[in-house]
C-alpha atoms as a PDB file:
ATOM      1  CA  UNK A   1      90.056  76.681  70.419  1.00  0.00           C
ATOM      2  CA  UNK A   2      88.747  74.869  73.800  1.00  0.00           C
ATOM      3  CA  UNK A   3      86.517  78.055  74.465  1.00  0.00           C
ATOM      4  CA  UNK A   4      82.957  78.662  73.332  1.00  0.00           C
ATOM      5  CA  UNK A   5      82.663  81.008  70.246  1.00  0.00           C
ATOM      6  CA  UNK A   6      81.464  84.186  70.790  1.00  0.00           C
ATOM      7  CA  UNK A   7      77.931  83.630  69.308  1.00  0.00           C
ATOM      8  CA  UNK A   8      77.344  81.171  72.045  1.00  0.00           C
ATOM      9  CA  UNK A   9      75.521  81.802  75.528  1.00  0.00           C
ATOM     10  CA  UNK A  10      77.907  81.946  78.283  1.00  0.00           C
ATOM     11  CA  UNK A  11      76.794  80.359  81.019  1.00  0.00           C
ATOM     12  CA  UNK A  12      76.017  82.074  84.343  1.00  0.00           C
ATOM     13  CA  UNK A  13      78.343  81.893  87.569  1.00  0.00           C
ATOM     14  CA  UNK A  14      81.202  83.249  88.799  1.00  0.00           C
ATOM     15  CA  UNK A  15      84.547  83.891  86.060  1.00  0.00           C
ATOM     16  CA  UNK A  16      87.760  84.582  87.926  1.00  0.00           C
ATOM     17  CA  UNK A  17      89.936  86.658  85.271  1.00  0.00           C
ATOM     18  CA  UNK A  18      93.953  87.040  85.457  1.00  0.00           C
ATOM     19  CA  UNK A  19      94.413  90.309  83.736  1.00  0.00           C
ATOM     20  CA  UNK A  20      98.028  91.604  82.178  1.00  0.00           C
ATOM     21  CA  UNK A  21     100.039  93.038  85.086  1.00  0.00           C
ATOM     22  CA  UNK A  22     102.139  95.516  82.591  1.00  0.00           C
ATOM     23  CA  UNK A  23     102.078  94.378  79.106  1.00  0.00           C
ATOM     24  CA  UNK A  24      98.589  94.251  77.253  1.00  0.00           C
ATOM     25  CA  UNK A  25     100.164  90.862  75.135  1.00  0.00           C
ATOM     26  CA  UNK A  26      99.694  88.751  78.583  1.00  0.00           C
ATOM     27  CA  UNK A  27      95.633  88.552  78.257  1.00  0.00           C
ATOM     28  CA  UNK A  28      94.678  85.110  77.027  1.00  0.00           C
ATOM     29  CA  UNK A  29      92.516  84.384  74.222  1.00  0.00           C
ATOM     30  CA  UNK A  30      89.919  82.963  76.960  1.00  0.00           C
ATOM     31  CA  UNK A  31      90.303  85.772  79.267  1.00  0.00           C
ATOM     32  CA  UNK A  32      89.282  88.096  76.566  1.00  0.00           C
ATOM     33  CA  UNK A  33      86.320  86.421  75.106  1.00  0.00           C
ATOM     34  CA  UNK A  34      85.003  85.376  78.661  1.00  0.00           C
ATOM     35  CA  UNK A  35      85.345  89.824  79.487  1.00  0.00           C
ATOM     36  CA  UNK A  36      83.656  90.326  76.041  1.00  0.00           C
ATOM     37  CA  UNK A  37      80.601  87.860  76.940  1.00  0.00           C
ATOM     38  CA  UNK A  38      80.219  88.368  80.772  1.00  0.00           C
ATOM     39  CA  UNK A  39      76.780  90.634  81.600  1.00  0.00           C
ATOM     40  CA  UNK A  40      79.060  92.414  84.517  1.00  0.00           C
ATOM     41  CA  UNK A  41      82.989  92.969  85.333  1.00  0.00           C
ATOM     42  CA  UNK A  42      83.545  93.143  88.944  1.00  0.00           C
ATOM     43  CA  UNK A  43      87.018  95.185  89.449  1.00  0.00           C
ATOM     44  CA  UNK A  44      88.924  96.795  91.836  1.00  0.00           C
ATOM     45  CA  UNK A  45      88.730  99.996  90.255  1.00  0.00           C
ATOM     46  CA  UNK A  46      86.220 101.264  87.511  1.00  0.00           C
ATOM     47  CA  UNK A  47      89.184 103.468  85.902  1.00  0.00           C
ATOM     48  CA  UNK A  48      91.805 100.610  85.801  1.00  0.00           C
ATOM     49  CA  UNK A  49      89.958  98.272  84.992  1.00  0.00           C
ATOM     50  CA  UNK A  50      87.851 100.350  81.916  1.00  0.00           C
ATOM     51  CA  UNK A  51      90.978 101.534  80.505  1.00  0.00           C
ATOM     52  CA  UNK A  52      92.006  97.855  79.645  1.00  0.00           C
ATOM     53  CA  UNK A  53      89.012  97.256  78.813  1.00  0.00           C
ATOM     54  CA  UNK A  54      88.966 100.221  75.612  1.00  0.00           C
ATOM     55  CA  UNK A  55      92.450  99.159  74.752  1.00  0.00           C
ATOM     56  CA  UNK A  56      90.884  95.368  74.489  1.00  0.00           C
ATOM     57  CA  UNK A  57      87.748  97.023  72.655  1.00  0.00           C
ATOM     58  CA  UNK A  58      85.256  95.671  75.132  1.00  0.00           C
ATOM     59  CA  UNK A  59      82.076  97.505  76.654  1.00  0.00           C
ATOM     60  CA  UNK A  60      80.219  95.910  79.283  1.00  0.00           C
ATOM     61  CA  UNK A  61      78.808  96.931  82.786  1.00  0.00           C
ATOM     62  CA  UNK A  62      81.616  97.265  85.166  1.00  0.00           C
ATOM     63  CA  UNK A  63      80.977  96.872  89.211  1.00  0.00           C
ATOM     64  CA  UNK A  64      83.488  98.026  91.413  1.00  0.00           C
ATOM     65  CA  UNK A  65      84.302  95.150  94.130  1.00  0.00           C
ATOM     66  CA  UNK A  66      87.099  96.378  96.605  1.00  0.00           C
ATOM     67  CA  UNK A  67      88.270  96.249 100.256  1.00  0.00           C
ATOM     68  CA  UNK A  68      85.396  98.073 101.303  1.00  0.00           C
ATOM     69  CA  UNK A  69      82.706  96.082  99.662  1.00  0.00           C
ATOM     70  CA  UNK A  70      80.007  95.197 101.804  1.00  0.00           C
ATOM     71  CA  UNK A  71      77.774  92.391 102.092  1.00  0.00           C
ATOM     72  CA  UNK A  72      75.354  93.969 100.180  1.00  0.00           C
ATOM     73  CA  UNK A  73      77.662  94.547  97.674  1.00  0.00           C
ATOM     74  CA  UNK A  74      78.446  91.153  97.538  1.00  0.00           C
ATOM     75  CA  UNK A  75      75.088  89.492  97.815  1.00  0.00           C
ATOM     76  CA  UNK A  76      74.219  92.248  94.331  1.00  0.00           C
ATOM     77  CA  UNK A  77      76.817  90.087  92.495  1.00  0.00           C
ATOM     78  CA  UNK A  78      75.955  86.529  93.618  1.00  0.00           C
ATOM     79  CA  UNK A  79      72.192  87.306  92.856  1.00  0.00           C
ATOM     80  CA  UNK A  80      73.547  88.626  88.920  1.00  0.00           C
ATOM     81  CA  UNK A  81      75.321  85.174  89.020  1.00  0.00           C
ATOM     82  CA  UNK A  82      72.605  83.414  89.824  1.00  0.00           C
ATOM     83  CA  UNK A  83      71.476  84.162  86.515  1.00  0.00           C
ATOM     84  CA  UNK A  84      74.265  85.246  84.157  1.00  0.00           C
ATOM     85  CA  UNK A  85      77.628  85.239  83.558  1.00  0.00           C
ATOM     86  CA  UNK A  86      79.771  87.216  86.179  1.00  0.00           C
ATOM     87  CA  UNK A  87      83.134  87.949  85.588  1.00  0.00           C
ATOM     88  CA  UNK A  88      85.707  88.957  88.396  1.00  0.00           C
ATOM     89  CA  UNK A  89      89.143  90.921  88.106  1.00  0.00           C
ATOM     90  CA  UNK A  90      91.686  92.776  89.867  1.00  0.00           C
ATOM     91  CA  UNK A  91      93.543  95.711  88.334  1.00  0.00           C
ATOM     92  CA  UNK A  92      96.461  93.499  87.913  1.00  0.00           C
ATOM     93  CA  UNK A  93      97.568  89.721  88.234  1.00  0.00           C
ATOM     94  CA  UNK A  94      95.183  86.849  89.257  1.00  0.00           C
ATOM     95  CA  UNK A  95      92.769  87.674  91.617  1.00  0.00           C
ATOM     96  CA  UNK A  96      92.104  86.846  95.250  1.00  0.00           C
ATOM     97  CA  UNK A  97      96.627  87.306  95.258  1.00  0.00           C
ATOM     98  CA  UNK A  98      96.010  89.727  98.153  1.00  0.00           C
ATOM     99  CA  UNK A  99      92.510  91.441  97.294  1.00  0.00           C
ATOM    100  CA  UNK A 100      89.235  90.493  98.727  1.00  0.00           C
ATOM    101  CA  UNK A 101      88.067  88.547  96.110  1.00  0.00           C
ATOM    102  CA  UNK A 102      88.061  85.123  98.348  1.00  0.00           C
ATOM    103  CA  UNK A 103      85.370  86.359  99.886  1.00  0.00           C
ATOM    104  CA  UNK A 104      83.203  86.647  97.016  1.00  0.00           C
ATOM    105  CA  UNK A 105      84.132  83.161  95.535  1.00  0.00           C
ATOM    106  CA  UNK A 106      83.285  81.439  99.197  1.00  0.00           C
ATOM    107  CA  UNK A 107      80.156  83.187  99.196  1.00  0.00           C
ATOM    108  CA  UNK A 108      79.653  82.039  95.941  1.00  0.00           C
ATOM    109  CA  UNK A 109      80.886  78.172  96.706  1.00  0.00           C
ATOM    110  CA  UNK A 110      78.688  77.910  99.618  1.00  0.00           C
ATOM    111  CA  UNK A 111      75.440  79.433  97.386  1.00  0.00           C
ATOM    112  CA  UNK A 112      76.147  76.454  94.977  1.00  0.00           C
ATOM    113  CA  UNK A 113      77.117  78.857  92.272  1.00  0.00           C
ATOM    114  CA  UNK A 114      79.451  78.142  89.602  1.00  0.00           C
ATOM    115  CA  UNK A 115      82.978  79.130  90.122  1.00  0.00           C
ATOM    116  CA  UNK A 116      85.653  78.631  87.187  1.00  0.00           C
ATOM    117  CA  UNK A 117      89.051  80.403  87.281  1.00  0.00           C
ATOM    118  CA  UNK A 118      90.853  81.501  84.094  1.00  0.00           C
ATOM    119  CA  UNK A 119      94.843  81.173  84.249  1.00  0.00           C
ATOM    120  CA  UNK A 120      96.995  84.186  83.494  1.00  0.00           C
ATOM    121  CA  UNK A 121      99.994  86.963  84.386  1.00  0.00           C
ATOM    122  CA  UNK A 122     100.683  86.151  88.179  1.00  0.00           C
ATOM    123  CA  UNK A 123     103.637  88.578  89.430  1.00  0.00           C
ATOM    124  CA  UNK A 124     104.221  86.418  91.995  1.00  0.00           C
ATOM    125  CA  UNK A 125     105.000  83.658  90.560  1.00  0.00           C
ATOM    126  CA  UNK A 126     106.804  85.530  87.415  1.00  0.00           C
ATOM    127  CA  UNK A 127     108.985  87.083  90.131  1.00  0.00           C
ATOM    128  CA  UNK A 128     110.200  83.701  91.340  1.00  0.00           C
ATOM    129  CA  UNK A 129     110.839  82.274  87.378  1.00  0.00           C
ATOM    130  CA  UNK A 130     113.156  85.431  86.929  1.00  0.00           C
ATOM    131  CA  UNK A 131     114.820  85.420  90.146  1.00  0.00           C
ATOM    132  CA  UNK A 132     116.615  82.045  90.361  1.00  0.00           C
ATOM    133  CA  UNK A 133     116.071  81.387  94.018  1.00  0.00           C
ATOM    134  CA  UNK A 134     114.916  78.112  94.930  1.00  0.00           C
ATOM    135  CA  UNK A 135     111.474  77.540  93.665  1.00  0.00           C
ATOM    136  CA  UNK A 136     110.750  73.409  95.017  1.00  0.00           C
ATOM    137  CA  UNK A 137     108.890  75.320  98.026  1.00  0.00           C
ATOM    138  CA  UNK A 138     107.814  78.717  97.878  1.00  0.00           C
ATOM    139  CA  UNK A 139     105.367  80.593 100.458  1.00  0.00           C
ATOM    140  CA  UNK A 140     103.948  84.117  99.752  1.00  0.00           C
ATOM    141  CA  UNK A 141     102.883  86.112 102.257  1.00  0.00           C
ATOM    142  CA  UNK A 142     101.467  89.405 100.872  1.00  0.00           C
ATOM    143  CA  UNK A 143     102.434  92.919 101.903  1.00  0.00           C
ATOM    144  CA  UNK A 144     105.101  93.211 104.931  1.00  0.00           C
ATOM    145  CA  UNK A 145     103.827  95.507 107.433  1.00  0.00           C
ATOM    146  CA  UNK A 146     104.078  99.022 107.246  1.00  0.00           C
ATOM    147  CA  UNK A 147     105.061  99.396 110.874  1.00  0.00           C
ATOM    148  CA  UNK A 148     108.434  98.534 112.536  1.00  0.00           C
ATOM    149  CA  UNK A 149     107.332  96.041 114.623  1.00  0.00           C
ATOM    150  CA  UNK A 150     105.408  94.739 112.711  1.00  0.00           C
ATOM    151  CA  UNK A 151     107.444  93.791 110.079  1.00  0.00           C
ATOM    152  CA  UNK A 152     109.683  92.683 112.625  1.00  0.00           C
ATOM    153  CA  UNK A 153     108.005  90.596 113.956  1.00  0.00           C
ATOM    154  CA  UNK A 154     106.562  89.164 110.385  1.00  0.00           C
ATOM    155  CA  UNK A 155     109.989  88.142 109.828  1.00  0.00           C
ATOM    156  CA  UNK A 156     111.042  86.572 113.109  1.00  0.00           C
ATOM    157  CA  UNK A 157     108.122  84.376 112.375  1.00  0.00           C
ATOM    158  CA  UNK A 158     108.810  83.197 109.104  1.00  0.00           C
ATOM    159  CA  UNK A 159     112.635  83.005 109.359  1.00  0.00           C
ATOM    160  CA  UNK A 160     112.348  79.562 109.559  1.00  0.00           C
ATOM    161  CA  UNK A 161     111.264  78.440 107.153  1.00  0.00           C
ATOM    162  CA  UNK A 162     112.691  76.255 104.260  1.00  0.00           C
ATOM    163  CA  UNK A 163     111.161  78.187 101.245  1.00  0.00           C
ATOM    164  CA  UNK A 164     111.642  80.819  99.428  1.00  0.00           C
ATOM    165  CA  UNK A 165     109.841  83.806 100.656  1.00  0.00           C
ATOM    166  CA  UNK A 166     107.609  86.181  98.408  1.00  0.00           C
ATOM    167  CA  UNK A 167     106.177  89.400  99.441  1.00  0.00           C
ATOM    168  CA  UNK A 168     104.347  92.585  97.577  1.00  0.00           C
ATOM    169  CA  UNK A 169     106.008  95.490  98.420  1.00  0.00           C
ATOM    170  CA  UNK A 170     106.329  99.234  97.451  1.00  0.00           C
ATOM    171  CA  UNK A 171     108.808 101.242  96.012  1.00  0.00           C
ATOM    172  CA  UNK A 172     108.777 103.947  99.455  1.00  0.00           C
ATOM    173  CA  UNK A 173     108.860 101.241 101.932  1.00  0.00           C
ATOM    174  CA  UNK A 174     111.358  98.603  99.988  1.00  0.00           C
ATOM    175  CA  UNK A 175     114.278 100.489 101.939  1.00  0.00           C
ATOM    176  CA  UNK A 176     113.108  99.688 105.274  1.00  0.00           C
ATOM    177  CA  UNK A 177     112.205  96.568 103.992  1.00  0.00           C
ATOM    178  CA  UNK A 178     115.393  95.190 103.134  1.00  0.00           C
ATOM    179  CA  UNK A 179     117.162  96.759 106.446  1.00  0.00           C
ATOM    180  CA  UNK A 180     114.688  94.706 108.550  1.00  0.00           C
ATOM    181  CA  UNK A 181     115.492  91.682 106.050  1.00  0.00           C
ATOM    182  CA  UNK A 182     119.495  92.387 106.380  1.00  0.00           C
ATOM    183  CA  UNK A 183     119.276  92.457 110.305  1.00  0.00           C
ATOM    184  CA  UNK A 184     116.791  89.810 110.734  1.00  0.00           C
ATOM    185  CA  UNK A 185     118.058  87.463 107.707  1.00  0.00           C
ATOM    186  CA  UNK A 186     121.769  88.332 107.197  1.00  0.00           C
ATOM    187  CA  UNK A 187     123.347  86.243 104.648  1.00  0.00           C
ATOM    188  CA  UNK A 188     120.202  85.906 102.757  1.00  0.00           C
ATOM    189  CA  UNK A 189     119.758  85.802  98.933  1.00  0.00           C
ATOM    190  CA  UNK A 190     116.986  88.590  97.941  1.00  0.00           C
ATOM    191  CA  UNK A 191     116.075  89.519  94.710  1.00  0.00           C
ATOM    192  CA  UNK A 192     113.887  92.394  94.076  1.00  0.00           C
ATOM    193  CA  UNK A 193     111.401  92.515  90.811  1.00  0.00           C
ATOM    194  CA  UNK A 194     110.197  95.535  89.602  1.00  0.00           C
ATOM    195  CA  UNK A 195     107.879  96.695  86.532  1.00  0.00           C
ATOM    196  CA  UNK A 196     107.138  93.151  85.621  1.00  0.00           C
ATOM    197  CA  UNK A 197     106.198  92.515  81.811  1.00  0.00           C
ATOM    198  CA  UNK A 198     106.956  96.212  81.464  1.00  0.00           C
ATOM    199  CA  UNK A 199     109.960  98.329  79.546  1.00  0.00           C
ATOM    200  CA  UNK A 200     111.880  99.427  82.562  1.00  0.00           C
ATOM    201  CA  UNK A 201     111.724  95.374  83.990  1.00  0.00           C
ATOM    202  CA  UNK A 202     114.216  94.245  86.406  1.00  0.00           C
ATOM    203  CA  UNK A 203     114.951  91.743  88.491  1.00  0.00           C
ATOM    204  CA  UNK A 204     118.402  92.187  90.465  1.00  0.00           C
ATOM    205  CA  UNK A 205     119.665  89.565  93.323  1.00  0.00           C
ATOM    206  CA  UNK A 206     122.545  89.597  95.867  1.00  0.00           C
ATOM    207  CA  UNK A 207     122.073  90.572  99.446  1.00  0.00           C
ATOM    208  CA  UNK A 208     119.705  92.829 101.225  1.00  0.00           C
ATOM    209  CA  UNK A 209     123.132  95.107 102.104  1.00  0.00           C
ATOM    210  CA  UNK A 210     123.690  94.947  98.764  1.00  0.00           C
ATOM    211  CA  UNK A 211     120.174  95.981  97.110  1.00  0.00           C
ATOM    212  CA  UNK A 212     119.762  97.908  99.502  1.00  0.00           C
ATOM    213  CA  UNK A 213     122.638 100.338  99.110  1.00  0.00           C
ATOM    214  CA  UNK A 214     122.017  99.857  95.127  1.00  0.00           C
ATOM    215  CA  UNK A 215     118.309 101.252  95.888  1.00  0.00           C
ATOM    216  CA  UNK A 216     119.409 103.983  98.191  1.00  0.00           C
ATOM    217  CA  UNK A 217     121.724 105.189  94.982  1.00  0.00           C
ATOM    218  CA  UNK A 218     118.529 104.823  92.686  1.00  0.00           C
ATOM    219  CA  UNK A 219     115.351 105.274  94.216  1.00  0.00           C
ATOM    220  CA  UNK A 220     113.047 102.449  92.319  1.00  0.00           C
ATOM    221  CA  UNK A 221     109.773 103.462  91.067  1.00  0.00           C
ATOM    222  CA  UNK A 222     106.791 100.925  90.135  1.00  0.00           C
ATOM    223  CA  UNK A 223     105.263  97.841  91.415  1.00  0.00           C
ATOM    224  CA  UNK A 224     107.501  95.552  93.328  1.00  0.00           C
ATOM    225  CA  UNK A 225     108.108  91.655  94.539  1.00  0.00           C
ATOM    226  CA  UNK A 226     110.397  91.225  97.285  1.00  0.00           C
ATOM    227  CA  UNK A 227     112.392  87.673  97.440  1.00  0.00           C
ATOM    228  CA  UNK A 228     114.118  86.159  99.830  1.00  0.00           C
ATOM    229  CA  UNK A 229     116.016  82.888  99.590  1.00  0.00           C
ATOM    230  CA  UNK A 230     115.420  79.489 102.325  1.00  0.00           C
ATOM    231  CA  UNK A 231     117.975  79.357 105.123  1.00  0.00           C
ATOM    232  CA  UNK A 232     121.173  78.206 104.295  1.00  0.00           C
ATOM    233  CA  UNK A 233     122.750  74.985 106.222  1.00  0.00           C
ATOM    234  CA  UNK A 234     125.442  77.763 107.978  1.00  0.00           C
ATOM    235  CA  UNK A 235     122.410  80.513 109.109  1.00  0.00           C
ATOM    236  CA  UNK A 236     120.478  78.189 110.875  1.00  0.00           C
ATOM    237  CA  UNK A 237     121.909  78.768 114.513  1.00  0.00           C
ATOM    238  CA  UNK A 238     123.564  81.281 116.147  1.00  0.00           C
ATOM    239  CA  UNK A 239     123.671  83.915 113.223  1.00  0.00           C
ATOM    240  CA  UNK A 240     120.050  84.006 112.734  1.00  0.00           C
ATOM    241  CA  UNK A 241     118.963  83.379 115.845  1.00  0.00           C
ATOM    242  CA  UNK A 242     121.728  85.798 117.531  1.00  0.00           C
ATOM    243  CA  UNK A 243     119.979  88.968 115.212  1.00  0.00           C
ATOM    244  CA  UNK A 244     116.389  87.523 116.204  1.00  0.00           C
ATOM    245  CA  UNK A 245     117.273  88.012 119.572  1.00  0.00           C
ATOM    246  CA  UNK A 246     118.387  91.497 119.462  1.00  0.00           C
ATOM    247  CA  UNK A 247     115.478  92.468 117.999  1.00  0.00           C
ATOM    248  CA  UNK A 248     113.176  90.702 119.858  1.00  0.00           C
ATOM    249  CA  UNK A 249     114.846  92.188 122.773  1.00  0.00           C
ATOM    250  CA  UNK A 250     113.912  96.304 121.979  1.00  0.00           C
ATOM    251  CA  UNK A 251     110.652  95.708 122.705  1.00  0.00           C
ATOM    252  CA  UNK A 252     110.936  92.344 125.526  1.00  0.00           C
ATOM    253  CA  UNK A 253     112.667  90.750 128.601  1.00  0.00           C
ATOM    254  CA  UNK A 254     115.394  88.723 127.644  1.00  0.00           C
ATOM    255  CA  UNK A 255     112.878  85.465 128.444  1.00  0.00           C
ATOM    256  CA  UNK A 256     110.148  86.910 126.745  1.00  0.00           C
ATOM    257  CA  UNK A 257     112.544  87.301 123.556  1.00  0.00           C
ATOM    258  CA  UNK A 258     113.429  83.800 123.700  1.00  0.00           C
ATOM    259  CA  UNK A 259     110.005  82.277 123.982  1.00  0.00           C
ATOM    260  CA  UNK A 260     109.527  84.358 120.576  1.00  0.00           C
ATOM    261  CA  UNK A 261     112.188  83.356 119.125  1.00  0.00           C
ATOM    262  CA  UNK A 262     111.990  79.427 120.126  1.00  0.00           C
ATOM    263  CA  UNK A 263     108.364  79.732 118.816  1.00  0.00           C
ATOM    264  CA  UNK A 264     109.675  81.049 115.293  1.00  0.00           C
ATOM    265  CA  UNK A 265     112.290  78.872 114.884  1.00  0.00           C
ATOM    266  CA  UNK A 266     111.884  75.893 116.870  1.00  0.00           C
ATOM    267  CA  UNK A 267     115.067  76.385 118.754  1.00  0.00           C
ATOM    268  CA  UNK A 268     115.201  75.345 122.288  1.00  0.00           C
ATOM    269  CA  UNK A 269     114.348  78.297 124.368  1.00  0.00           C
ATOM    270  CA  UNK A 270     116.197  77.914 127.469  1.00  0.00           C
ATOM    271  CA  UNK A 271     119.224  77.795 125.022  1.00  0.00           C
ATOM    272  CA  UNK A 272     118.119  80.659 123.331  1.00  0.00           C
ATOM    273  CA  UNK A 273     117.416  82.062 127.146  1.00  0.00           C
ATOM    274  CA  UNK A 274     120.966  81.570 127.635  1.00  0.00           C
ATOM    275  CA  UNK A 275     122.147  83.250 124.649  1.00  0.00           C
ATOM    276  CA  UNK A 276     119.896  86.609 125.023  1.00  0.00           C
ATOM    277  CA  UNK A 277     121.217  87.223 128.498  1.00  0.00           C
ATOM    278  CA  UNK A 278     125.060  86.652 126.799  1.00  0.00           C
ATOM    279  CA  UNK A 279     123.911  89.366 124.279  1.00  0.00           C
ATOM    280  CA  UNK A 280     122.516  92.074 126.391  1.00  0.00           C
ATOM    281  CA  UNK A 281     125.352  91.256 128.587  1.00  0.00           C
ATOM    282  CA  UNK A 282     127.412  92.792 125.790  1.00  0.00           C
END
């Protein structure tokens, strides 16, 4: 083993922890023995976090560390890693993957504290190994936005782009998720993952149409990742930028909508210009 034995004094700093994201199996060796050694947890959640810790038969002092830490809060854990071991974990996954960990570890960086990260489950990135979309580029972006707009306008501005797409999304919202993807992405490839590493996994692919009439049929339940495939050669034009346009256009003049949508896709906008006022023409 490449790790210190447990009789050994850890060292103190900052340990960034990937913790299971389903199945108990995916802790590492390392993970476990830095948790076991580490004079304080910092967690998302003192419940989530301590009931992985009894099924991993570790005690130790757990500090909750969530979006509404404060500075204080975070200057209480760079002081305790000033002079021990401090270990740092989200409920689920690899932290700082959309929690407010970062903030912690730059505070930490710029204090000249020691920062080591710990590799682990990542659902992102398990997501795209199960989902067979192209994985050369990939670019996740977190949670789409709750609101219409929004998440309209999240999409317009990343439709784009040549990679494979990631987001976090939940089982309520994946609905209206995939209908903005279908009318802002037709002819996309979109996989959804749910319950990752768990006994009810699944990972199904085909269109948003598609999943989404499949998910209107069965409601999903769990944690989710939402893929969606690079454009194709054939959806880089008129198709795509056609349903950009008429959404752009609820909510903007027809020029307005085309500086949008020129600015998202690199299109040229008096073309684009052209085409909106051929559309609401219609």
């Amino acid at each position: 083993m490449t790790h210190a034995p447990s009789s050994e004094q850890l060292s103190s700093g900052l340990y960034i922890v990937a913790t299971p994201i389903g199945n108990l199996g995916d802790i590492t060796l390392r993970g476990k023995d830095i948790l076991e050694r580490a004079d304080i947890i910092a967690c998302e959640d003192t419940r989530v976090t301590g009931k992985l810790l009894k099924l991993l038969g570790i005690s130790n002092r757990l500090w909750r560390y969530d979006d509404h830490a404060s500075q204080s809060d975070r200057q209480r854990l760079l002081d305790a890693a000033r002079i021990g071991p401090v270990a740092l974990v989200s409920d689920a996954g690899m932290p700082l993957v959309s929690d407010p960990g970062y903030r912690l570890v730059r505070e930490a960086r710029e204090a000249g504290i020691a920062v080591t990260a710990l590799p682990g489950a990542s659902a992102p990135l398990l997501a795209l190994a199960m989902s067979g979309l192209p994985n050369d580029r990939f670019l996740f972006a977190g949670f789409l936005p709750q609101k219409e707009k929004a998440r309209a306008d999240m999409l317009a501005e990343l439709a784009a782009i040549r990679s494979t797409l990631i987001f976090f999304e939940t089982a309520p919202r994946l609905g209206k998720s995939l209908a903005a993807i279908a009318d802002l992405l037709p002819g996309r490839e979109v996989a959804v993952a749910r319950e990752l590493t768990k006994m009810h996994e699944e990972c199904r692919t085909g269109t948003a149409e598609e999943l989404l009439a499949h998910y209107e049929a069965h409601p999903p339940k769990g944690e989710i990742v939402l893929l969606v495939g690079p454009p194709g050669e054939a959806s880089d034009g008129e198709v795509d930028a056609d349903a950009l346009l008429v959404e752009a256009m609820k909510d903007a003049k027809a020029s307005q909508a085309a500086g949008q949508v020129a600015k998202a896709t690199g299109l040229d906008r008096k073309i684009l210009y052209a085409r909106a006022l051929e559309l609401k023409a219609r």
